[in-house]
N, C-alpha and C. Protein backbone atom coordinates (compact mmCIF):
# COMPACT_ATOMS: atom_id res chain seq x y z
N UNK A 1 91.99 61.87 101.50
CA UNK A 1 92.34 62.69 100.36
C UNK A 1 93.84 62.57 100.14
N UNK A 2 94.21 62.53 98.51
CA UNK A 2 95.25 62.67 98.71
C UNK A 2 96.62 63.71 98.17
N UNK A 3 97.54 63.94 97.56
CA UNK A 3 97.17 64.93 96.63
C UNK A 3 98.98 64.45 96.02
N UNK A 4 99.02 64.04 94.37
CA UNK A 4 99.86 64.41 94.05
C UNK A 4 100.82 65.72 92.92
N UNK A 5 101.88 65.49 92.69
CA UNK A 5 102.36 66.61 92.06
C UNK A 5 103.03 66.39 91.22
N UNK A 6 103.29 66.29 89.61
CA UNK A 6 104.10 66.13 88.56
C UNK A 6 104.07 66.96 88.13
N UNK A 7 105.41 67.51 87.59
CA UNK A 7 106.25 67.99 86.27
C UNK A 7 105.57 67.18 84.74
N UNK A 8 105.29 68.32 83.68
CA UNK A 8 105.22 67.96 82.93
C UNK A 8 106.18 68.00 82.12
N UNK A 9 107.07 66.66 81.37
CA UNK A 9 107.87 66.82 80.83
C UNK A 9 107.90 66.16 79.01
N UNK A 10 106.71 65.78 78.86
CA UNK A 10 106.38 65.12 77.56
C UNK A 10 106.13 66.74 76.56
N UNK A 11 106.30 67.33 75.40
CA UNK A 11 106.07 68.02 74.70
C UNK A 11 105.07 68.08 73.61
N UNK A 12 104.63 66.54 73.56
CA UNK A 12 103.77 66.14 72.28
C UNK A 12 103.25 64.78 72.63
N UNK A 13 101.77 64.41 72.27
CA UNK A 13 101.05 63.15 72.39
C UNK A 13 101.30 62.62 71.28
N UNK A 14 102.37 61.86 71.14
CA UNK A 14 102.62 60.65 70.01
C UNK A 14 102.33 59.25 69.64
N UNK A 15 102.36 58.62 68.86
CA UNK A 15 102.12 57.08 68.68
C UNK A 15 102.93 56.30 69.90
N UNK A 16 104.57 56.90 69.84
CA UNK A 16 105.27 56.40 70.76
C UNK A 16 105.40 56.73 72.46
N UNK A 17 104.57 58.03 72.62
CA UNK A 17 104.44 58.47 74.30
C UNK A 17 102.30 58.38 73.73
N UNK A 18 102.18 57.94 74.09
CA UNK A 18 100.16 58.53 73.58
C UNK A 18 99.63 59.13 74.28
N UNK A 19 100.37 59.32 75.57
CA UNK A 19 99.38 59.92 76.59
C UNK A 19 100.20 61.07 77.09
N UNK A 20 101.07 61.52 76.77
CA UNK A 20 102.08 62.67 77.00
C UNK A 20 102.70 61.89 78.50
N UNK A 21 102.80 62.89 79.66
CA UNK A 21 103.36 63.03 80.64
C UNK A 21 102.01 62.56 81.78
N UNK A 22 102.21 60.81 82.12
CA UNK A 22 100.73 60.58 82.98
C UNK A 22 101.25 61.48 84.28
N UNK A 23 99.70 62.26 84.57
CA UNK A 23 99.79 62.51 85.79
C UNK A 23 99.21 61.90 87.00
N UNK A 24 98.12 60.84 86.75
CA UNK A 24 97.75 60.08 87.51
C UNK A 24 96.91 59.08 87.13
N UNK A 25 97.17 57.77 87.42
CA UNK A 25 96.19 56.88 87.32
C UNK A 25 95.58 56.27 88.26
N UNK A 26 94.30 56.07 87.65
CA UNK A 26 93.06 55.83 88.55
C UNK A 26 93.49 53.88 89.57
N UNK A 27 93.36 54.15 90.53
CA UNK A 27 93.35 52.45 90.77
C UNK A 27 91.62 52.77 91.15
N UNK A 28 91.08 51.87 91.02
CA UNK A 28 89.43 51.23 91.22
C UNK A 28 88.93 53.03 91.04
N UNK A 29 87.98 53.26 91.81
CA UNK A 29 87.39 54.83 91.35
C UNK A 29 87.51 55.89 92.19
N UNK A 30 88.25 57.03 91.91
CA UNK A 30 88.37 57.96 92.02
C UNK A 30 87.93 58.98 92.01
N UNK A 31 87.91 60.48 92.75
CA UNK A 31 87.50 61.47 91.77
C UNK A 31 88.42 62.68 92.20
N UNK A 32 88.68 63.24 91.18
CA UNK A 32 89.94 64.45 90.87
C UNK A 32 88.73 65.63 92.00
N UNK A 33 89.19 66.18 92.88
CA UNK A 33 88.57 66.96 93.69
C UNK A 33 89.47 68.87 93.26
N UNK A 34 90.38 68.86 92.69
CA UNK A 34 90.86 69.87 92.29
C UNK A 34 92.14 69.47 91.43
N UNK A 35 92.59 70.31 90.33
CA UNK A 35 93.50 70.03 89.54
C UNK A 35 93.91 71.38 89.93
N UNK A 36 95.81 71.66 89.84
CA UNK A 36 95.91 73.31 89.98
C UNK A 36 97.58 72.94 89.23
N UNK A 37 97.59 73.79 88.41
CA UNK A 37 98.19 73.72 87.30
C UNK A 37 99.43 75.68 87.88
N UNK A 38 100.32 74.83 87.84
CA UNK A 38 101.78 76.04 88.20
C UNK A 38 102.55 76.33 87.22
N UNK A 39 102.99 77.67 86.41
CA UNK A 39 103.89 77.36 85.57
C UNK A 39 105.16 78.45 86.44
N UNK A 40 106.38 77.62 86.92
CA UNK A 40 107.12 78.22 87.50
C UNK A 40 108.55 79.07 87.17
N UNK A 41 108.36 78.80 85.47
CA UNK A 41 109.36 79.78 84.86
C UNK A 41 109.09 81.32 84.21
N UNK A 42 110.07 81.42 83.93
CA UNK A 42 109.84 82.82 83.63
C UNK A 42 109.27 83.09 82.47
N UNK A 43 109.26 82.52 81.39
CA UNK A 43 108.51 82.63 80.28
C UNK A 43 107.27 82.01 80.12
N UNK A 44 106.18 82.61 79.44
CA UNK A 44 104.55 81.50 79.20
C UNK A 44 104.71 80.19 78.48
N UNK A 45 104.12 79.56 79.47
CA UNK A 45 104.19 77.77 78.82
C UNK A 45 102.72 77.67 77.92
N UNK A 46 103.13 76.78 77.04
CA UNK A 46 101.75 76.30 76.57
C UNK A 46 101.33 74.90 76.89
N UNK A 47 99.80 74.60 77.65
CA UNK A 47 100.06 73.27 77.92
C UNK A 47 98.61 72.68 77.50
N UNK A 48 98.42 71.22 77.26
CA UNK A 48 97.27 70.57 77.34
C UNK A 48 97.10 69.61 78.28
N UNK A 49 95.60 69.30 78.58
CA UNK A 49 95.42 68.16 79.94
C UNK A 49 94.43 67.50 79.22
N UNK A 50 94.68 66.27 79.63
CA UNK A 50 93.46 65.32 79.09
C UNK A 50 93.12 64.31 80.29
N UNK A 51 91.94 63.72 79.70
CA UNK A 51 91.23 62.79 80.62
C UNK A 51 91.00 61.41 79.90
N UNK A 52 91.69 60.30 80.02
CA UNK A 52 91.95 59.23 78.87
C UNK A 52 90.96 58.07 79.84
N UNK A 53 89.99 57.87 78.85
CA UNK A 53 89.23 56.11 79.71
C UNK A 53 90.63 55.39 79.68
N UNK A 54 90.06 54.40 80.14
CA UNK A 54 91.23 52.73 80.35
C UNK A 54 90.58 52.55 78.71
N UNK A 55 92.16 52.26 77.87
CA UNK A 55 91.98 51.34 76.87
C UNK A 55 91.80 52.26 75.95
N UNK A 56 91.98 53.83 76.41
CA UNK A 56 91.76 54.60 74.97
C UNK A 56 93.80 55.40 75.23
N UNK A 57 93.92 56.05 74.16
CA UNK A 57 94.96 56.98 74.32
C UNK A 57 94.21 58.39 73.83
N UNK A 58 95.09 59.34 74.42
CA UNK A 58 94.92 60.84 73.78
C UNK A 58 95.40 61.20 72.47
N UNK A 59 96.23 60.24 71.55
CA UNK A 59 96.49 60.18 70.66
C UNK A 59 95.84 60.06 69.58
N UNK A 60 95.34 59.36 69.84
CA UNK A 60 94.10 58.67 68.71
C UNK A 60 92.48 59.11 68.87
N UNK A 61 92.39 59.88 70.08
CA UNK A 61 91.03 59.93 70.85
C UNK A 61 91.14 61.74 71.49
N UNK A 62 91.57 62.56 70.31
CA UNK A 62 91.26 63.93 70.89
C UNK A 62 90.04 64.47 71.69
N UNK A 63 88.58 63.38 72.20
CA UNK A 63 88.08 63.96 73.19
C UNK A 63 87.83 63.66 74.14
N UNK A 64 89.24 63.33 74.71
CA UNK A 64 89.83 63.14 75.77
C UNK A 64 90.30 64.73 76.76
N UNK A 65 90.36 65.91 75.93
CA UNK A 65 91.11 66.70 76.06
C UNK A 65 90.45 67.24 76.83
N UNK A 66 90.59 68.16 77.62
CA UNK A 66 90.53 69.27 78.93
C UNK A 66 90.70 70.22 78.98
N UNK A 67 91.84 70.38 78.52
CA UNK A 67 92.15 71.82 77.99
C UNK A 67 93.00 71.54 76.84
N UNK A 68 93.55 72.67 75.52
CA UNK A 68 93.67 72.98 74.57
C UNK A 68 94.76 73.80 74.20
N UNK A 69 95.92 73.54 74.66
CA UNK A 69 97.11 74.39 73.99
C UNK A 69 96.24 75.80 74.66
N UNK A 70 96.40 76.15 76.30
CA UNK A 70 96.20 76.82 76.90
C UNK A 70 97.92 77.68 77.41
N UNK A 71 98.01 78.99 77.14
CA UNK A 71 98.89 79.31 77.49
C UNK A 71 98.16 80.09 78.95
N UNK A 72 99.83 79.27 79.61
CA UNK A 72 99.57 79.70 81.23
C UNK A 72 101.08 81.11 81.33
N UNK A 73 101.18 82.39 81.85
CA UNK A 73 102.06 83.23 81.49
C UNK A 73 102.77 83.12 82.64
N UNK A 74 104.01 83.53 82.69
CA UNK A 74 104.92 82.84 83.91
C UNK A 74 104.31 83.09 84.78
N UNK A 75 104.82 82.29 85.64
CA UNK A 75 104.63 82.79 87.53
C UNK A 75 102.90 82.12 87.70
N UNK A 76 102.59 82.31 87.05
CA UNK A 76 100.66 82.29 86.70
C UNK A 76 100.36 80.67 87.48
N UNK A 77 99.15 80.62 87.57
CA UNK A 77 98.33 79.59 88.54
C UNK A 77 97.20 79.53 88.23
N UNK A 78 96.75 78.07 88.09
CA UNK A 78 95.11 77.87 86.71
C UNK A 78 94.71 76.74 87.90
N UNK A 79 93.73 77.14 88.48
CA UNK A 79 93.40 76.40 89.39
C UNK A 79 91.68 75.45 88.60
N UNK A 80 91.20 74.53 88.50
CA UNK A 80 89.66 74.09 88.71
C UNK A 80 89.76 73.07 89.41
N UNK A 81 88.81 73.85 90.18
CA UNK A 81 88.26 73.01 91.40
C UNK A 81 86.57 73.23 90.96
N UNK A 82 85.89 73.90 90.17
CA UNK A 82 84.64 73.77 90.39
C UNK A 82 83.70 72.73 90.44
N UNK A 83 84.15 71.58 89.88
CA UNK A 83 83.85 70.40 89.20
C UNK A 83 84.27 68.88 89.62
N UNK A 84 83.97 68.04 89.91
CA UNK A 84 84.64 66.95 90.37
C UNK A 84 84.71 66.22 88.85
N UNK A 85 86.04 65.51 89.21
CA UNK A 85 85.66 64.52 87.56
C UNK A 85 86.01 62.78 88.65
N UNK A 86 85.18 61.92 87.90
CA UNK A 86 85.20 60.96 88.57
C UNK A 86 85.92 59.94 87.95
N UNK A 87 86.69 59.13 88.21
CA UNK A 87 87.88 58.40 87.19
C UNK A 87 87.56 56.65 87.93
N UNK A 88 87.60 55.25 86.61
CA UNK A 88 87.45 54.26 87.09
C UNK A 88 88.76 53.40 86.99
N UNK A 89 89.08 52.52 87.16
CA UNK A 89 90.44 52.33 87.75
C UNK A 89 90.78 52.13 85.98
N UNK A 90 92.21 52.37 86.07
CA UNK A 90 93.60 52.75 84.99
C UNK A 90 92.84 53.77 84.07
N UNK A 91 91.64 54.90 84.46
CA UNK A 91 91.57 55.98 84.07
C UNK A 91 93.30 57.07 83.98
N UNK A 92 93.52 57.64 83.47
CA UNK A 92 94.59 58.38 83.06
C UNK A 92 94.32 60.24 82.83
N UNK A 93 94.72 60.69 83.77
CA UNK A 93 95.53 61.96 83.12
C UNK A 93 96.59 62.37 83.14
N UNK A 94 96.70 62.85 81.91
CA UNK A 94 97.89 63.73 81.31
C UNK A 94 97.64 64.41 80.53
N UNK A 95 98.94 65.11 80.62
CA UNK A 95 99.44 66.33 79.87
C UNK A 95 100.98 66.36 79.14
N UNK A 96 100.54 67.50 78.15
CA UNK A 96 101.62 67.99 77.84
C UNK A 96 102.09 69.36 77.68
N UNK A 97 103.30 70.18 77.37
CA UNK A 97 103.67 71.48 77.20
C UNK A 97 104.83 71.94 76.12
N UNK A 98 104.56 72.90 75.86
CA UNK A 98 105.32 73.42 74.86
C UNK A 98 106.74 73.49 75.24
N UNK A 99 107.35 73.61 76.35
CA UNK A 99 108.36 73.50 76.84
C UNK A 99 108.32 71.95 78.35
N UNK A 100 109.27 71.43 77.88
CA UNK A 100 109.33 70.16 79.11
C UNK A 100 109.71 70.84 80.16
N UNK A 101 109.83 70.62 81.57
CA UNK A 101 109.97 70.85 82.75
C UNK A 101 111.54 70.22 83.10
N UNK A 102 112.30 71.18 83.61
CA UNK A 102 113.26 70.90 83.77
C UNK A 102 114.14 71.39 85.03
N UNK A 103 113.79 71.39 86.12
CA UNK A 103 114.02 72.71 87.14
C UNK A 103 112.83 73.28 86.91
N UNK A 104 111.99 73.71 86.25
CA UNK A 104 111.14 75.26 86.17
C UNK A 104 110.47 74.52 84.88
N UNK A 105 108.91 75.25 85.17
CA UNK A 105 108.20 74.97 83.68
C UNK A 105 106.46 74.55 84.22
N UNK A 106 106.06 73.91 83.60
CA UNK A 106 104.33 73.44 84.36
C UNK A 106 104.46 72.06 84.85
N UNK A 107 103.97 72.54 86.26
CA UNK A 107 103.38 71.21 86.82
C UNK A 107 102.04 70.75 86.99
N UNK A 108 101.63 69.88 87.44
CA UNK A 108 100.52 70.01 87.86
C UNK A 108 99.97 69.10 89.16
N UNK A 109 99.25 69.80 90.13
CA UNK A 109 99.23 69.36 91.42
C UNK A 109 97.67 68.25 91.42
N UNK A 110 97.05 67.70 91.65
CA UNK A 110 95.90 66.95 91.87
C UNK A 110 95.26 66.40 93.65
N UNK A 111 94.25 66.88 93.69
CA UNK A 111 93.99 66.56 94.70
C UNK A 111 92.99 65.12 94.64
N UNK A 112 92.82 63.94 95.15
CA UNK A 112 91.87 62.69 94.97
C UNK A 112 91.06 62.60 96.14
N UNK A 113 90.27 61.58 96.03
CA UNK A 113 89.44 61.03 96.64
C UNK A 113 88.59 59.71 96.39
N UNK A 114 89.17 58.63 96.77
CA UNK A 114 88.62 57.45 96.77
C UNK A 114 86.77 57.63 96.91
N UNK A 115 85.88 56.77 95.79
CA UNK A 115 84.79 56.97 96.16
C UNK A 115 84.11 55.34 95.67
């Protein structure tokens, strides 16, 4: 298992970023065993997560999305784990937030598992 941790610092899924802020890509297949989402400032962030195949963007392909311009309120912690999602290699997630991460703001932690 493994588990990483990014800052989201993209604000918007554009032509020129398409996938906001990647938080992880798939090498061969994967599966996301928990996502847990931190917002560590003092004010409520607003954020979205998506789940992008290889060869699509979140740009062009809104159902990709995961969550939805979800406001997380400071300090706050959005954990799912109920669910495994299974990812095939240069699968992609990301996100973005209403405020970029800068010192303080949403991250998001991922736990994997090679399968």
């Amino acid at each position: 298992m493994a588990l990483t941790a990014t800052p989201i610092i993209a604000t918007a899924v554009t032509s020129g970023t398409p996938n906001g802020t990647t938080i992880y890509t798939s090498s061969n297949n994967n599966a996301i065993t928990s996502m847990i989402a931190c917002n560590n400032s003092g004010s409520p962030i607003t954020f979205s997560l998506y789940a992008v195949p290889n060869g699509k963007t979140a740009y062009v392909n809104p159902e990709c999305t995961i969550i939805s311009n979800l406001s997380l309120p400071a300090g706050e912690t959005l954990s799912l784990d109920q669910e495994k999602l299974v990812l095939g290699n240069n699968d992609v997630i990301c996100a973005i937030a209403s405020t970029a991460y800068t010192g303080t703001g949403v991250s998001i932690i991922l736990s994997t598992l090679p399968v």
